[in-house]
C-alpha atoms as a PDB file:
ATOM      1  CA  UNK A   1      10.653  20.253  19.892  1.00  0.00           C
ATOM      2  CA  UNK A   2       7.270  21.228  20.104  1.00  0.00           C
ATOM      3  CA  UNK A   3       7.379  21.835  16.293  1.00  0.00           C
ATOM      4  CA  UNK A   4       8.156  18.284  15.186  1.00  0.00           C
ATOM      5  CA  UNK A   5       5.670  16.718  17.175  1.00  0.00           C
ATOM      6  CA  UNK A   6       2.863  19.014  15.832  1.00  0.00           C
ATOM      7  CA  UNK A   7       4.177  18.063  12.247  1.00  0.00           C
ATOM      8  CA  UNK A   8       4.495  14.663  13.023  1.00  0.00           C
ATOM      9  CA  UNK A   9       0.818  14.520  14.234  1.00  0.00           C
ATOM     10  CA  UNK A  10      -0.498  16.414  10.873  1.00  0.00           C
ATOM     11  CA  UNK A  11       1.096  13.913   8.798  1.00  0.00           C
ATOM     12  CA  UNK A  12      -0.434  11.320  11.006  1.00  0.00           C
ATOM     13  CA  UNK A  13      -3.781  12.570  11.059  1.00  0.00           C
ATOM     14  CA  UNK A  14      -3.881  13.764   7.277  1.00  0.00           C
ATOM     15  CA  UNK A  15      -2.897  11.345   4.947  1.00  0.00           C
ATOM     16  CA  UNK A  16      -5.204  10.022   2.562  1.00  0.00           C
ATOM     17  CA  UNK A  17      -5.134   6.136   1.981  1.00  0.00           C
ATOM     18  CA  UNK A  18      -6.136   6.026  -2.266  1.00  0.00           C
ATOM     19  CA  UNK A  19      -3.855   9.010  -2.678  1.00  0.00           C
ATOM     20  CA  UNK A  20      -0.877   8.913  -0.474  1.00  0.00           C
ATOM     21  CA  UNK A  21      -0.551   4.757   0.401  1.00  0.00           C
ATOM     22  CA  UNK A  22       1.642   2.762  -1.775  1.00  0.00           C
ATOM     23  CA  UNK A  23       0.321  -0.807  -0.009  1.00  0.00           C
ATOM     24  CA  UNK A  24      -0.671  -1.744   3.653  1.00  0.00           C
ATOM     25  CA  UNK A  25      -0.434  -4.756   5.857  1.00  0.00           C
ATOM     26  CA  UNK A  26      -3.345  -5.474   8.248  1.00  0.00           C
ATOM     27  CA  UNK A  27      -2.300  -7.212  11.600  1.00  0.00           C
ATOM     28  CA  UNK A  28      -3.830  -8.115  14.758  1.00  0.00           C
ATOM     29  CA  UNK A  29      -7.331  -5.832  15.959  1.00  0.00           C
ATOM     30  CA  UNK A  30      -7.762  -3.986  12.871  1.00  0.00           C
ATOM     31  CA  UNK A  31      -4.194  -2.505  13.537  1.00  0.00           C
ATOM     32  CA  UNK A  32      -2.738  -1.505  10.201  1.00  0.00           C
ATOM     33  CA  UNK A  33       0.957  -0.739   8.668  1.00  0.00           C
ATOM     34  CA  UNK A  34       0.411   1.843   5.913  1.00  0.00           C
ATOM     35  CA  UNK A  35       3.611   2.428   3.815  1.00  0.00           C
ATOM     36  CA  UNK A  36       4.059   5.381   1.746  1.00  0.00           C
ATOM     37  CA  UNK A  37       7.101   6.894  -0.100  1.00  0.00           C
ATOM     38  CA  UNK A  38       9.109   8.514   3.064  1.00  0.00           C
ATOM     39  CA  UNK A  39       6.744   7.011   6.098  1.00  0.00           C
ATOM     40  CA  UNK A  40       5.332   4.185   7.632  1.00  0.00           C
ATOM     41  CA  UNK A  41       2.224   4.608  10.187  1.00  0.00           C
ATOM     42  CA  UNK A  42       0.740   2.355  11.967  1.00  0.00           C
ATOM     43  CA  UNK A  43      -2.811   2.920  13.203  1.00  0.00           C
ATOM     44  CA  UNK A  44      -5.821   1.260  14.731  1.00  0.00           C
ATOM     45  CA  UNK A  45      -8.602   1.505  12.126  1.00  0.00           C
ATOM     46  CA  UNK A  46     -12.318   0.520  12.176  1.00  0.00           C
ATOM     47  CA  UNK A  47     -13.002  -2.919  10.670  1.00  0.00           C
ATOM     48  CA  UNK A  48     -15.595  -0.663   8.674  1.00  0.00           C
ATOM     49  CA  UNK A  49     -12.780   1.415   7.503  1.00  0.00           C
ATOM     50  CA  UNK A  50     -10.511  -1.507   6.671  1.00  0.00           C
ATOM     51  CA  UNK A  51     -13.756  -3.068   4.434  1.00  0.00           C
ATOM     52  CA  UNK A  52     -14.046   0.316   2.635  1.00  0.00           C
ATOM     53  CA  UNK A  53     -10.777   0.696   1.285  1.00  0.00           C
ATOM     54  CA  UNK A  54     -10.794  -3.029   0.691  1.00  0.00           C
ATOM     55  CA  UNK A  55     -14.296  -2.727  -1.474  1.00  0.00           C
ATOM     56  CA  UNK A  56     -13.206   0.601  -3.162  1.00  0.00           C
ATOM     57  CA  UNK A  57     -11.053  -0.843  -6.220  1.00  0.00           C
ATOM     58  CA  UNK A  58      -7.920   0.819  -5.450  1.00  0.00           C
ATOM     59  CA  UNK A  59      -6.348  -1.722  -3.588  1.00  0.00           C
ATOM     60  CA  UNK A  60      -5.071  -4.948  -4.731  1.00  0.00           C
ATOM     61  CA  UNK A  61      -5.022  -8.283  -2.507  1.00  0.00           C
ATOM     62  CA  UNK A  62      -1.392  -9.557  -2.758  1.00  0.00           C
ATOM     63  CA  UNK A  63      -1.078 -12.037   0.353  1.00  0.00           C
ATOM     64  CA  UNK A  64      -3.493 -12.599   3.415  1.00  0.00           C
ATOM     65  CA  UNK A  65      -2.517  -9.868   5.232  1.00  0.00           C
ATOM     66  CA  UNK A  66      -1.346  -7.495   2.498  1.00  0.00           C
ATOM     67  CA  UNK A  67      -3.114  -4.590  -0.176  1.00  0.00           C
ATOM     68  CA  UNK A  68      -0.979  -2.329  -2.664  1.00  0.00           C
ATOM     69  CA  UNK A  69      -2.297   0.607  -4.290  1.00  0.00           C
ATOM     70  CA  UNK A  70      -2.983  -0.138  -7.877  1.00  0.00           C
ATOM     71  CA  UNK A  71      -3.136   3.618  -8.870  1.00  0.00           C
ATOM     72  CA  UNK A  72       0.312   3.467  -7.409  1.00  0.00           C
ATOM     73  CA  UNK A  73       1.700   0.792  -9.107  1.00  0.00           C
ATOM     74  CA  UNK A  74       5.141   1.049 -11.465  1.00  0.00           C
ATOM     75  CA  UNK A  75       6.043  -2.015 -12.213  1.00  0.00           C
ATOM     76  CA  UNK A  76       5.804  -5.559 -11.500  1.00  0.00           C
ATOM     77  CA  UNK A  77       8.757  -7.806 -12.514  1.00  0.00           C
ATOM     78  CA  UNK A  78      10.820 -10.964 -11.110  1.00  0.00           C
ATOM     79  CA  UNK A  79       8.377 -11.105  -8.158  1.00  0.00           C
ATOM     80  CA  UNK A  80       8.386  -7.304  -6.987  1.00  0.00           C
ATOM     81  CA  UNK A  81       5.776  -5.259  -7.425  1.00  0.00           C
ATOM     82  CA  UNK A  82       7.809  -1.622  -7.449  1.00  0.00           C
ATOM     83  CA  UNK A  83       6.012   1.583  -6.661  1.00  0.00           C
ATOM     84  CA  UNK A  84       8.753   4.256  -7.289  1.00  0.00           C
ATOM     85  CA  UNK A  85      12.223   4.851  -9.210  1.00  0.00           C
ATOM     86  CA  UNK A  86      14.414   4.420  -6.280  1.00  0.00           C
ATOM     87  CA  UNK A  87      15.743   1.238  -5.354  1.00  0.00           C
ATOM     88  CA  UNK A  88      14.973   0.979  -1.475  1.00  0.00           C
ATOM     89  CA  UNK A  89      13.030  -1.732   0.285  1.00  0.00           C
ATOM     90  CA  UNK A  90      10.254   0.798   0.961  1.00  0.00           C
ATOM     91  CA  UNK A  91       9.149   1.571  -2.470  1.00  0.00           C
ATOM     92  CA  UNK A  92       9.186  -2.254  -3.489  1.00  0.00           C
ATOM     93  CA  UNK A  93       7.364  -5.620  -2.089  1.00  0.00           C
ATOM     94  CA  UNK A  94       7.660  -9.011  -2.953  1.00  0.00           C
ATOM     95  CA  UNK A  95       5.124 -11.165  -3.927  1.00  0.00           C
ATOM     96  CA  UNK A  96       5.498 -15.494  -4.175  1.00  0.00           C
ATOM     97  CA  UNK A  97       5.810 -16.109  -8.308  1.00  0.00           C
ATOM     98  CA  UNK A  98       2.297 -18.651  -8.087  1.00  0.00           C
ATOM     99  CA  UNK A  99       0.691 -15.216  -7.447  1.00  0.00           C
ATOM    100  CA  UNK A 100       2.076 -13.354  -9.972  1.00  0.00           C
ATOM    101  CA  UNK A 101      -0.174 -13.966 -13.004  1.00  0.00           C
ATOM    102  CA  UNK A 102      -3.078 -13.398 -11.293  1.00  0.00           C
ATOM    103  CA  UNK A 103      -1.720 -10.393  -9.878  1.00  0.00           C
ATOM    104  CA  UNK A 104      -0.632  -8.944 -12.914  1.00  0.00           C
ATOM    105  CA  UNK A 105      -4.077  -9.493 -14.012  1.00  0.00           C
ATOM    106  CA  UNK A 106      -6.052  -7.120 -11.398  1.00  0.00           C
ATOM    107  CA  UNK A 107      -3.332  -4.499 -11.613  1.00  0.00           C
ATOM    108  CA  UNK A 108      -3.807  -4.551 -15.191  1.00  0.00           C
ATOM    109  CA  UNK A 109      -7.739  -4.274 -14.828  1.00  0.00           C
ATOM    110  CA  UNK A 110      -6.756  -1.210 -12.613  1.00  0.00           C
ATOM    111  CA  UNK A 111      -4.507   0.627 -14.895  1.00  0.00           C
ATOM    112  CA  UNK A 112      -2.390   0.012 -17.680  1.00  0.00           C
ATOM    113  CA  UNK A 113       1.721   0.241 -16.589  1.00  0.00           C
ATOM    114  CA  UNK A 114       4.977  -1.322 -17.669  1.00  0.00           C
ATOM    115  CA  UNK A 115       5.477  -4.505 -17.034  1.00  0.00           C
END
């Protein structure tokens, strides 16, 4: 038991944002939802932090509340923007067609990928 909860707090404490994040959602206090390919953490961040990896290029404004990880991007068709191969809601995130162009634009600016 003891185990799991050790591993549990490494992942926790060790992920890196630009490297391991495929988008986060920022909510109430600086509180922030950080989805990657298996996990989702939520943790209380700085509003320094937040403005770092805001300011750093490697995320992508998609709605108010919402950043993906260009670097991390796939593909971005029929309003999803799709991170990995598989098919589950994790690995994919919707985003309102208006937005799209412009979108498709700053990913592009990022790195080049299918679209």
């Amino acid at each position: 038991m003891n185990v799991l909860a050790e591993e549990t707090r490494s992942i926790y404490e060790s992920f890196e944002v630009e490297k391991d994040i495929y988008y986060f959602k920022v909510g109430r206090l600086c509180m922030v939802s950080f989805h990657g390919r298996n996990y989702n953490i939520k943790k209380s961040i700085t509003a320094e932090q937040l403005n770092s990896y805001v300011t750093s290029g490697h995320f992508v404004k998609v709605s108010s509340n919402c950043y993906v990880n260009a670097r991390k991007v796939l593909s971005v068709t029929d309003g999803l923007i799709c991170f990995d191969q598989g098919y589950s809601e994790a690995n994919r995130i919707h985003v309102p067609k208006w937005r799209m162009s412009g979108i498709k634009s700053l990913l592009s600016a990022n790195k080049p990928m299918a679209m």
